[in-house]
C-alpha atoms as a PDB file:
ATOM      1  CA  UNK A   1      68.074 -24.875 -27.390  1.00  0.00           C
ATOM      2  CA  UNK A   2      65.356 -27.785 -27.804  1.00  0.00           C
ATOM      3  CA  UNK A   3      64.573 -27.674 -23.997  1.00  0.00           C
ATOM      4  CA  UNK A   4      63.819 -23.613 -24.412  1.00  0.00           C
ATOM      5  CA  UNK A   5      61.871 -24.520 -27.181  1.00  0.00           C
ATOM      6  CA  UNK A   6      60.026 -26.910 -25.806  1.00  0.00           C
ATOM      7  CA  UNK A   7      59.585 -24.196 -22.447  1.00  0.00           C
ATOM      8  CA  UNK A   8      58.431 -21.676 -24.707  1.00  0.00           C
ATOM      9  CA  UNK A   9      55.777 -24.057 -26.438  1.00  0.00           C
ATOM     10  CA  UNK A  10      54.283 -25.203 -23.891  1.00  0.00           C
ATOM     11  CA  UNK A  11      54.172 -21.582 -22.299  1.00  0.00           C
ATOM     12  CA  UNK A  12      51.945 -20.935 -25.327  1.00  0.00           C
ATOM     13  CA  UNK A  13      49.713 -24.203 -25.014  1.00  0.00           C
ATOM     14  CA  UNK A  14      49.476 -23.296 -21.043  1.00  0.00           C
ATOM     15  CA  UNK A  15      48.354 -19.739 -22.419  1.00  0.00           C
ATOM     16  CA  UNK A  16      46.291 -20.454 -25.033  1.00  0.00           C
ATOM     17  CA  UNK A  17      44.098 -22.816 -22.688  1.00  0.00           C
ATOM     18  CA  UNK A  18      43.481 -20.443 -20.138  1.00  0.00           C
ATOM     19  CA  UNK A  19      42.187 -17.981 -23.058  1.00  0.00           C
ATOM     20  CA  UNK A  20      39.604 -20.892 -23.882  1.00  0.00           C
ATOM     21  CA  UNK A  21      38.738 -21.344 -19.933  1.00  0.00           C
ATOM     22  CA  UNK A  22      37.985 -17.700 -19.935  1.00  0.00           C
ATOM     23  CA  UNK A  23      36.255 -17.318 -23.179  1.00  0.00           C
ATOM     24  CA  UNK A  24      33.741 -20.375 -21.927  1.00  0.00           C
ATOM     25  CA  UNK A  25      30.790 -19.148 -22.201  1.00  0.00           C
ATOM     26  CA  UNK A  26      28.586 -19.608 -18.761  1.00  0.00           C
ATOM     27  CA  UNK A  27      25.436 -22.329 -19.300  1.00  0.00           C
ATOM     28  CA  UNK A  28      22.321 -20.334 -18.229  1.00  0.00           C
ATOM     29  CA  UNK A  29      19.944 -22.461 -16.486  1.00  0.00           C
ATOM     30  CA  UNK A  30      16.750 -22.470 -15.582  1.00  0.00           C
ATOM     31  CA  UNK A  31      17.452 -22.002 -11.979  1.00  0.00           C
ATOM     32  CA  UNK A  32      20.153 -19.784 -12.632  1.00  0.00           C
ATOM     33  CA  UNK A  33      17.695 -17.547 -14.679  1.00  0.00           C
ATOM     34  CA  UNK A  34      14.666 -17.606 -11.900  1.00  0.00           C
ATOM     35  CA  UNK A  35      17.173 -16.810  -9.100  1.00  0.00           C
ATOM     36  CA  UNK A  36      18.682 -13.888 -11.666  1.00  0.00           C
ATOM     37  CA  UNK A  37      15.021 -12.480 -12.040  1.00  0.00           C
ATOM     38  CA  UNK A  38      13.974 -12.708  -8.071  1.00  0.00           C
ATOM     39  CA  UNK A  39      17.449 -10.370  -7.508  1.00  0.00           C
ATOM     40  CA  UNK A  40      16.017  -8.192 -10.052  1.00  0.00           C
ATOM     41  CA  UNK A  41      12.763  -8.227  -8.618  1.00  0.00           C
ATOM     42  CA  UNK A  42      14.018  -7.016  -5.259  1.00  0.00           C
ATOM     43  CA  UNK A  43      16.419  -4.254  -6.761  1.00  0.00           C
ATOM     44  CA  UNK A  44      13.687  -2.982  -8.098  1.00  0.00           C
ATOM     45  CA  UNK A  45      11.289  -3.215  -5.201  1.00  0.00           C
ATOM     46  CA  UNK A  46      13.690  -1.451  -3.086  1.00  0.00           C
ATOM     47  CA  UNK A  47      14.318   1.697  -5.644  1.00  0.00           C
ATOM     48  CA  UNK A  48      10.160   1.364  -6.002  1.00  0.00           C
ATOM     49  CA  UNK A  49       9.991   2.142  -1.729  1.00  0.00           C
ATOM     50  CA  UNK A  50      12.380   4.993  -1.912  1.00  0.00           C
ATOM     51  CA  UNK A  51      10.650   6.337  -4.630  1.00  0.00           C
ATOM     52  CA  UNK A  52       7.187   5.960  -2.740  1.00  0.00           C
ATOM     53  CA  UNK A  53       8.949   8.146   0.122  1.00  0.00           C
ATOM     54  CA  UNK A  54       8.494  11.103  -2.150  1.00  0.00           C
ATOM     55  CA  UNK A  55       5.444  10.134  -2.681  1.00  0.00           C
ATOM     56  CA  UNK A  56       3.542  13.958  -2.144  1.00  0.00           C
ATOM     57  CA  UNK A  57       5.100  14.363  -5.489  1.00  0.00           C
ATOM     58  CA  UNK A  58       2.874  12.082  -7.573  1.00  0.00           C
ATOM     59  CA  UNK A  59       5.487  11.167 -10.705  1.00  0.00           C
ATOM     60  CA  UNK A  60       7.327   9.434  -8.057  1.00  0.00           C
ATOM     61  CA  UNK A  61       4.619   7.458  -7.296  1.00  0.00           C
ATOM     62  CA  UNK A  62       3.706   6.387 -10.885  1.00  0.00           C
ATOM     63  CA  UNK A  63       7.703   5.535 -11.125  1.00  0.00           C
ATOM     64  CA  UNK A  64       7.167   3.436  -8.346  1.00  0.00           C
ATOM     65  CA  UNK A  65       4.466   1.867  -9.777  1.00  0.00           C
ATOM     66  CA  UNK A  66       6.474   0.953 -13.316  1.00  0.00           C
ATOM     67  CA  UNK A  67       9.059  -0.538 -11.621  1.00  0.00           C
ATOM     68  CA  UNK A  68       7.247  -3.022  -9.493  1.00  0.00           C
ATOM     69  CA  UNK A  69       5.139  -3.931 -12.790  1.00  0.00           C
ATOM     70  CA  UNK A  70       8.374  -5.041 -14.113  1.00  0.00           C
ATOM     71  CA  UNK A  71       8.918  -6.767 -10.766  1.00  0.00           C
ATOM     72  CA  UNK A  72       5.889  -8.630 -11.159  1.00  0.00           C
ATOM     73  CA  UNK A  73       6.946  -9.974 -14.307  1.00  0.00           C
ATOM     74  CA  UNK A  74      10.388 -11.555 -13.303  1.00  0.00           C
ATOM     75  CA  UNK A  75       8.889 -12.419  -9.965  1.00  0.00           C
ATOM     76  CA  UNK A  76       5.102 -13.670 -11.148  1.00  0.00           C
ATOM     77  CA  UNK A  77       4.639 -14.872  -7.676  1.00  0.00           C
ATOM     78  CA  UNK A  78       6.133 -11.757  -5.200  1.00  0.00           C
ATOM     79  CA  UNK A  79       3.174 -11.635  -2.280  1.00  0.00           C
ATOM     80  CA  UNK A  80       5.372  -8.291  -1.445  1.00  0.00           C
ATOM     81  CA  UNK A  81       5.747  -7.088  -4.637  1.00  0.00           C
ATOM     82  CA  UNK A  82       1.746  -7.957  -5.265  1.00  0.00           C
ATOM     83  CA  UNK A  83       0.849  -5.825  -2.519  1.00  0.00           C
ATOM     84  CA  UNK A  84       3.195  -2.839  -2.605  1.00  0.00           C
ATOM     85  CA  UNK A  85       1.482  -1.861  -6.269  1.00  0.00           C
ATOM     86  CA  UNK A  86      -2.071  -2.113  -4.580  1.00  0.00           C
ATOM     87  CA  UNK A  87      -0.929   0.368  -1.867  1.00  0.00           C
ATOM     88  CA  UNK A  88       1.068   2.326  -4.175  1.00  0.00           C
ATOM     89  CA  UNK A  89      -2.217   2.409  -6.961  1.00  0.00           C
ATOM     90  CA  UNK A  90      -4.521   3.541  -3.495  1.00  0.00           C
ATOM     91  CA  UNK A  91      -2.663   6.764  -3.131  1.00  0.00           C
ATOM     92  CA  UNK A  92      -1.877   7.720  -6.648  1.00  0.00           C
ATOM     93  CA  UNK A  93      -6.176   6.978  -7.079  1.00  0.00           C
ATOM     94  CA  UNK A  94      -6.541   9.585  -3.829  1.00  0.00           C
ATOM     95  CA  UNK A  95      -4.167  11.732  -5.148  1.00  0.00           C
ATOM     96  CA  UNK A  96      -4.934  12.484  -8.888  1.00  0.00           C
ATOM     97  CA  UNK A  97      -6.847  14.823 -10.600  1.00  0.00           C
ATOM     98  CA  UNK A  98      -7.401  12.578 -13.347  1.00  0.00           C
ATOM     99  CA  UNK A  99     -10.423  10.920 -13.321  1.00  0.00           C
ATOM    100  CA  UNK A 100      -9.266   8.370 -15.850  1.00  0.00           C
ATOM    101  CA  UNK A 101      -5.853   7.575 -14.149  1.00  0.00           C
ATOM    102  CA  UNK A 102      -7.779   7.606 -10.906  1.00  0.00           C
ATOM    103  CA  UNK A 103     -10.310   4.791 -12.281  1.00  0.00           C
ATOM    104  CA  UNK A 104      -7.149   3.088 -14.104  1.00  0.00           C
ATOM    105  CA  UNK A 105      -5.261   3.167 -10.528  1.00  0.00           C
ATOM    106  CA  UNK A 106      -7.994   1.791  -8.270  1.00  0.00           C
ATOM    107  CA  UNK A 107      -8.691  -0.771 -10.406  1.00  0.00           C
ATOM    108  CA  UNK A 108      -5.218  -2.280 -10.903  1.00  0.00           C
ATOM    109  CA  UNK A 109      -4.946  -2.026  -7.088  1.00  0.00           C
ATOM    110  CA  UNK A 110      -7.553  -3.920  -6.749  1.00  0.00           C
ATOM    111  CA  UNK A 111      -6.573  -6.923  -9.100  1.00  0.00           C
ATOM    112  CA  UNK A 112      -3.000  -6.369  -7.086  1.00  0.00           C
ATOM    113  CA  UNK A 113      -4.750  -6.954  -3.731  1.00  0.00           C
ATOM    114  CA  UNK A 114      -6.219  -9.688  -5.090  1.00  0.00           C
ATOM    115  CA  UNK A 115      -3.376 -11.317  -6.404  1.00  0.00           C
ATOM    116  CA  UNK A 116      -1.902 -10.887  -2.890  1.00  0.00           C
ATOM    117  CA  UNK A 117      -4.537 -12.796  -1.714  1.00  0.00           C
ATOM    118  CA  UNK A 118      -4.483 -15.738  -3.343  1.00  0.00           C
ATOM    119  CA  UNK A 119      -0.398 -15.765  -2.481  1.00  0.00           C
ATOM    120  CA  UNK A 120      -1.228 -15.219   1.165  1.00  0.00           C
ATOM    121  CA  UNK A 121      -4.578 -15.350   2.037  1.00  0.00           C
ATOM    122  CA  UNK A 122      -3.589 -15.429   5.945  1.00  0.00           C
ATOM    123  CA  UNK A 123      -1.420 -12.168   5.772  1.00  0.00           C
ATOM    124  CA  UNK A 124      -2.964  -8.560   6.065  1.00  0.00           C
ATOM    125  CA  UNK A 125      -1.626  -6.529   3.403  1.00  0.00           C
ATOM    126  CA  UNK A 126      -3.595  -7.782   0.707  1.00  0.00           C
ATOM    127  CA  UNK A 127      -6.866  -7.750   2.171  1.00  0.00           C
ATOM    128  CA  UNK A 128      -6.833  -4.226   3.918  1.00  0.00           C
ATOM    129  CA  UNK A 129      -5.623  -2.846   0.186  1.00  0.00           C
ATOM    130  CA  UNK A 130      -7.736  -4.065  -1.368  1.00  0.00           C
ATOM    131  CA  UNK A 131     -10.526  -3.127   0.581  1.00  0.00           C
ATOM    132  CA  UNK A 132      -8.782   0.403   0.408  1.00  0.00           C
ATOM    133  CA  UNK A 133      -8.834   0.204  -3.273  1.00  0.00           C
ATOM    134  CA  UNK A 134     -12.612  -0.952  -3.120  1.00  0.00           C
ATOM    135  CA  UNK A 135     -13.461   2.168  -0.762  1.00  0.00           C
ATOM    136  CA  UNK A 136     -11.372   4.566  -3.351  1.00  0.00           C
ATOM    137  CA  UNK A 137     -13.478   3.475  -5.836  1.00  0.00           C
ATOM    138  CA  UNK A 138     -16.609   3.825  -4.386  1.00  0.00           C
ATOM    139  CA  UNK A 139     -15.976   7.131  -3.279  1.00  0.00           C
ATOM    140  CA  UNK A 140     -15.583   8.550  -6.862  1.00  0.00           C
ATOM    141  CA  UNK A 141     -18.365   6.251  -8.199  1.00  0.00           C
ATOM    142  CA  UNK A 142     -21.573   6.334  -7.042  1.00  0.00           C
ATOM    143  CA  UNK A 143     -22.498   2.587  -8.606  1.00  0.00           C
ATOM    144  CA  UNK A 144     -19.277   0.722  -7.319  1.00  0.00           C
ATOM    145  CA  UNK A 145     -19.780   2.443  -3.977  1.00  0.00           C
ATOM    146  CA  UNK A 146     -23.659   0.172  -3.990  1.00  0.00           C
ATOM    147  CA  UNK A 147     -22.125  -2.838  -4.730  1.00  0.00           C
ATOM    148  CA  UNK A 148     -18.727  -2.657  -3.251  1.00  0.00           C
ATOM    149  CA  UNK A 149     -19.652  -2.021   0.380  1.00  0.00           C
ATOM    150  CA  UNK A 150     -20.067  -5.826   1.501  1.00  0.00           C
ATOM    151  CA  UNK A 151     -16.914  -6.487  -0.332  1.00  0.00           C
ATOM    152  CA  UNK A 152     -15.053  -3.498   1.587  1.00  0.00           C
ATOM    153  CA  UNK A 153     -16.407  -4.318   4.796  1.00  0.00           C
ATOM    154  CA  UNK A 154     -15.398  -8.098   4.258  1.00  0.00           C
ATOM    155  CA  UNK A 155     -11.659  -7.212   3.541  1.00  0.00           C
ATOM    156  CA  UNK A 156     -11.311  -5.098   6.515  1.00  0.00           C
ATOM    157  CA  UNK A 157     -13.546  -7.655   8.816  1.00  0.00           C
ATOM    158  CA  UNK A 158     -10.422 -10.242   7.428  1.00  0.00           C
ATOM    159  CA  UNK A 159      -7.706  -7.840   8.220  1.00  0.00           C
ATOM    160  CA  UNK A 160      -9.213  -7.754  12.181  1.00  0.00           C
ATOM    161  CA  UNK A 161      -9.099 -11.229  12.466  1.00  0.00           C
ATOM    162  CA  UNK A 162      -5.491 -11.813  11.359  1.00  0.00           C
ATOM    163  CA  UNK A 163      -4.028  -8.218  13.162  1.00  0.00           C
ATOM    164  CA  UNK A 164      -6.287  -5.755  14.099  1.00  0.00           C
ATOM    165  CA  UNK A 165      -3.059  -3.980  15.166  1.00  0.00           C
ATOM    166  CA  UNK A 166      -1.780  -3.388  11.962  1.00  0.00           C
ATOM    167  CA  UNK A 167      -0.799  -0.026  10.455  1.00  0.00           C
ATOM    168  CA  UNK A 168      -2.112   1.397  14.019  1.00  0.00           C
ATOM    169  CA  UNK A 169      -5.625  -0.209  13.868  1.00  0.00           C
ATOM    170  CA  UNK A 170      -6.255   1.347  10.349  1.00  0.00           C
ATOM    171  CA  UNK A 171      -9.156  -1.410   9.585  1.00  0.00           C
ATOM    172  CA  UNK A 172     -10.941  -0.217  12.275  1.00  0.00           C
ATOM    173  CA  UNK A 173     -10.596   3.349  11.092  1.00  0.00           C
ATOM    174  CA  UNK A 174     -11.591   2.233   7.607  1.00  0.00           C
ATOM    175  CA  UNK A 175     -14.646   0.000   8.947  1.00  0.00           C
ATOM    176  CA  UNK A 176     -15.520   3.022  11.254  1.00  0.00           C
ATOM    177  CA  UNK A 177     -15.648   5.478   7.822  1.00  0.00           C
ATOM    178  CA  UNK A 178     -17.769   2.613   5.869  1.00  0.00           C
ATOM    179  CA  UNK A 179     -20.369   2.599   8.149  1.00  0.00           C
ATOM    180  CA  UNK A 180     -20.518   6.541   8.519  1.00  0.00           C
ATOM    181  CA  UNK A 181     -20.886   7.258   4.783  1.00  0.00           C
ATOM    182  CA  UNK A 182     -22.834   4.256   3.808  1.00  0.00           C
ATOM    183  CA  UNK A 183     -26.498   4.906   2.919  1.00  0.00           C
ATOM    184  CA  UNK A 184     -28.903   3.370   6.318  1.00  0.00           C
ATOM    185  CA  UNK A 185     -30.551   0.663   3.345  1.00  0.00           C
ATOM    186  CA  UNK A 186     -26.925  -0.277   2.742  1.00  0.00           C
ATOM    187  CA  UNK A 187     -25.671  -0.849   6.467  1.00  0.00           C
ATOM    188  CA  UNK A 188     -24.776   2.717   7.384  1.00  0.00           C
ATOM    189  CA  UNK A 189     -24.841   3.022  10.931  1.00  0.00           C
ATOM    190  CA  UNK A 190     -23.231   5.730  13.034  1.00  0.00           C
ATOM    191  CA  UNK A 191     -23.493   4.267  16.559  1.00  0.00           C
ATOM    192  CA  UNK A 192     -21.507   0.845  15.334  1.00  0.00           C
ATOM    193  CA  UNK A 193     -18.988   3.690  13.184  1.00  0.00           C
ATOM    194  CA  UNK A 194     -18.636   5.194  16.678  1.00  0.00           C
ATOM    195  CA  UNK A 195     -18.078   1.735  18.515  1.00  0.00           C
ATOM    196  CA  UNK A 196     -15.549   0.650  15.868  1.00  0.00           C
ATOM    197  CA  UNK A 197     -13.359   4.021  15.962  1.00  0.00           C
ATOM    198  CA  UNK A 198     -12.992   3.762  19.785  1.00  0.00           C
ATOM    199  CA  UNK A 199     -11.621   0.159  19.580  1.00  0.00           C
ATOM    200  CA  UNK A 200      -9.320   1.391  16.678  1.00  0.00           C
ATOM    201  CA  UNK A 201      -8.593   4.639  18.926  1.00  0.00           C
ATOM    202  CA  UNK A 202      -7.514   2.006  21.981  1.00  0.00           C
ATOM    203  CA  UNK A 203      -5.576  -0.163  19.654  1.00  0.00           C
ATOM    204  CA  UNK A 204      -4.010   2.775  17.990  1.00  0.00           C
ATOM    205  CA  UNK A 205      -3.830   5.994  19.863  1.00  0.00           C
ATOM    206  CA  UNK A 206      -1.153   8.014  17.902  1.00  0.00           C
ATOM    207  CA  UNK A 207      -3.140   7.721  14.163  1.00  0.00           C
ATOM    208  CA  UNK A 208      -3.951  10.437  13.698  1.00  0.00           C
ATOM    209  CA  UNK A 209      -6.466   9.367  11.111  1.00  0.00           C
ATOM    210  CA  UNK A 210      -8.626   7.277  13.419  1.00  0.00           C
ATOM    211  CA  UNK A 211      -8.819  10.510  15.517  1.00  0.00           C
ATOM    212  CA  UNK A 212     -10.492  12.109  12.804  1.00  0.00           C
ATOM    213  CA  UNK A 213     -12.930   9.621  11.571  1.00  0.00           C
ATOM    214  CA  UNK A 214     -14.465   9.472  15.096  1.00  0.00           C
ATOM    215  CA  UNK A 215     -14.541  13.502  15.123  1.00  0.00           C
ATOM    216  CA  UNK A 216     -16.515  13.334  11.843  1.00  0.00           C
ATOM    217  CA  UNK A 217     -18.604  10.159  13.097  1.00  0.00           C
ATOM    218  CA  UNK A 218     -19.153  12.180  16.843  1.00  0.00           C
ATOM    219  CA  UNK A 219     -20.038  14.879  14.593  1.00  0.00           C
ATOM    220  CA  UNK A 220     -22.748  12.986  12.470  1.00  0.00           C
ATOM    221  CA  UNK A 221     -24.279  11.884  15.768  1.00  0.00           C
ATOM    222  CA  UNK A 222     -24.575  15.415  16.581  1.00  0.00           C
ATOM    223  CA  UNK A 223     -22.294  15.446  19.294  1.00  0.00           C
ATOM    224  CA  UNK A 224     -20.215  18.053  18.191  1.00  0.00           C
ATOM    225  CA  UNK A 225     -18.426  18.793  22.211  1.00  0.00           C
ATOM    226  CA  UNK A 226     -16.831  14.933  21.477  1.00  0.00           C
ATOM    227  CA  UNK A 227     -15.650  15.722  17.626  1.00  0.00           C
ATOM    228  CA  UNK A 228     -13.983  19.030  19.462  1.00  0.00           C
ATOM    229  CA  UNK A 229     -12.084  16.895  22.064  1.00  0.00           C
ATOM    230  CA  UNK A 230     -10.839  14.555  19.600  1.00  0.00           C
ATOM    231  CA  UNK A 231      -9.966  16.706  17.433  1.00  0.00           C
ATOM    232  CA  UNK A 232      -8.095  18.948  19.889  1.00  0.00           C
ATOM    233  CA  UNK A 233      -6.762  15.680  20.992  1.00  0.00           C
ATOM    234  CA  UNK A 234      -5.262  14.885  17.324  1.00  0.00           C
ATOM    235  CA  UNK A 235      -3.917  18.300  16.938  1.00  0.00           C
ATOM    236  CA  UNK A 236      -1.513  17.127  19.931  1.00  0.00           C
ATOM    237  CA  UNK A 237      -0.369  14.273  18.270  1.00  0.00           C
ATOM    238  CA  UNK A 238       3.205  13.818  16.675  1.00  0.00           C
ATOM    239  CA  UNK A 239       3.063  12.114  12.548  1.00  0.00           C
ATOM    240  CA  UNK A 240       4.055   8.357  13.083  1.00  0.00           C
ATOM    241  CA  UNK A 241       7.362   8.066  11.172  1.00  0.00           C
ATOM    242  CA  UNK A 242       6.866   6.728   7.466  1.00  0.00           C
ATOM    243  CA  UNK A 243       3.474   8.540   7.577  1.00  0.00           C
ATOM    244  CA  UNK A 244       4.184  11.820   7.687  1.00  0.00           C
ATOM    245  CA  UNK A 245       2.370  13.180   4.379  1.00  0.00           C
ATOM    246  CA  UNK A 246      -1.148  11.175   5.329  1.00  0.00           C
ATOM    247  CA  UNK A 247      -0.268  13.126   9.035  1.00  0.00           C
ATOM    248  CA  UNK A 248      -0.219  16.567   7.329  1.00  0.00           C
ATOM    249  CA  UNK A 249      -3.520  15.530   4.864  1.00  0.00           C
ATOM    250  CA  UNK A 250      -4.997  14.316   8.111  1.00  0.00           C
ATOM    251  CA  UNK A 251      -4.726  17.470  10.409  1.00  0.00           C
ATOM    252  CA  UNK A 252      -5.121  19.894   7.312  1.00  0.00           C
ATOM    253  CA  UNK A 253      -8.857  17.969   7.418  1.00  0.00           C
ATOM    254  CA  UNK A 254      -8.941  18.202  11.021  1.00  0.00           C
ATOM    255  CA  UNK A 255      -8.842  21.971  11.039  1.00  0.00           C
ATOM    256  CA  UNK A 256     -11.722  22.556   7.944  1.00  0.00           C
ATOM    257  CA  UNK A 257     -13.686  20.285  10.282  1.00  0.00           C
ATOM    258  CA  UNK A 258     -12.895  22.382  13.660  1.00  0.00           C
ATOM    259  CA  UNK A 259     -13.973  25.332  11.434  1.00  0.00           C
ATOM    260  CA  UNK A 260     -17.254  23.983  10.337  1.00  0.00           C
ATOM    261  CA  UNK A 261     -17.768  22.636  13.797  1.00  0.00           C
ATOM    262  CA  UNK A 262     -17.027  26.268  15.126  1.00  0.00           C
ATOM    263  CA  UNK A 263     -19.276  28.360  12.683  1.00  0.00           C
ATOM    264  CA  UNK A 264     -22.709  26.325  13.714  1.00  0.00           C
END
């Protein structure tokens, strides 16, 4: 009877110790912590891209953009994360009707960019949004658009040096529009927009959006037969996947152009 005793005690002792092992509570570190916060981050980053998918409905975008400002916060130093709310601030600025929100947008895009930067200066992202963000800005205000335009054409002269290949040549296509729309005092200079949009047409040939630029540019140098062809040409063009809504704003512009090119 002692021996089951003694069993049955030290059943209980076993028992009682794994209760203890289980109940020990887990020492949070500092490391533990960061590397918690950067999986957080990412989560977060990812639902913020799916949600940027839907993007031609615009409270999708401005979900987007609350969840990657919580990103930023548990991952201060997220180049990716950085740049995502620049590019994500550029559309919902393009895209709203509100003139406060719009301001508000292109303005946090371009501290985003920014921020980008100084993460990696030698990387693209960050300088062609924010010299999107610049350019959005300067569109809807007449003052910015003076003093911004050195800055814009800066950003997308950086972009060109590290990959003037990215996102189909769009620096080019952006460059090209700067130098369309900017007053001649200021550097406007149709000619070099042309020039610039035929290099970003050879480096990209299915954006659609370069296609249109040098339309409108062919069409400010009065030579409306070359806007028609490259229009025509961009009509035949299938959207690059990932960029189907700018496809659909793109030839939607294409065709008021065609129309105002057809009634003169």
């Amino acid at each position: 009877m002692r021996l089951k005793h003694v069993q049955i005690y030290s059943s209980m002792v076993l028992a009682l110790l794994l209760v203890g092992a289980c109940r020990k509570t887990t020492v949070v570190t500092p490391e533990n912590q960061a590397a918690a916060d950067t999986q957080s981050a990412a989560e977060k980053t990812r639902q913020a891209d799916a949600l940027y998918e839907q993007r031609e409905e615009l409270p999708k975008v401005r979900e987007a953009l609350t969840l990657l400002r919580q990103a930023i916060i548990e991952d201060s130093d997220s180049y990716d994360v950085a740049w995502r709310i620049a590019k994500f601030d550029y559309y919902l600025g393009a895209h709203t009707t509100d003139e406060d929100e719009r301001y508000k947008a292109y303005r946090e895009g371009v501290d985003a960019a920014r921020t980008a930067i100084s993460f990696q200066p030698n990387k693209p992202e960050g300088h062609f949004w924010l010299g999107a963000n610049l350019g959005g800005n300067a569109r809807s205000n007449t003052l910015a658009g003076l003093t911004d335009i050195e800055d814009i054409r800066a950003e997308m002269e950086a972009v060109l040096k590290i990959d003037e290949g990215f996102q189909g040549g769009a620096a080019y296509t952006a460059l090209g529009q700067v130098y369309v729309e900017a007053p001649r005092l200021l550097g406007g200079d149709v000619p070099k927009a042309i020039e610039l949009l035929e290099k970003g047409k050879r480096i990209g040939p299915t954006n659609a959006m370069t296609r249109l630029r040098l339309a409108e540019a062919f069409h400010a140098a009065r030579r409306d037969t070359d806007a028609r062809r490259e229009l025509t040409e961009m009509f035949a063009l299938s959207p690059v996947k990932g960029f189907e809504p700018e496809y659909k704003e793109t030839i939607a512009a294409g065709h008021k152009l065609m129309e105002e090119l057809r009634e003169q």
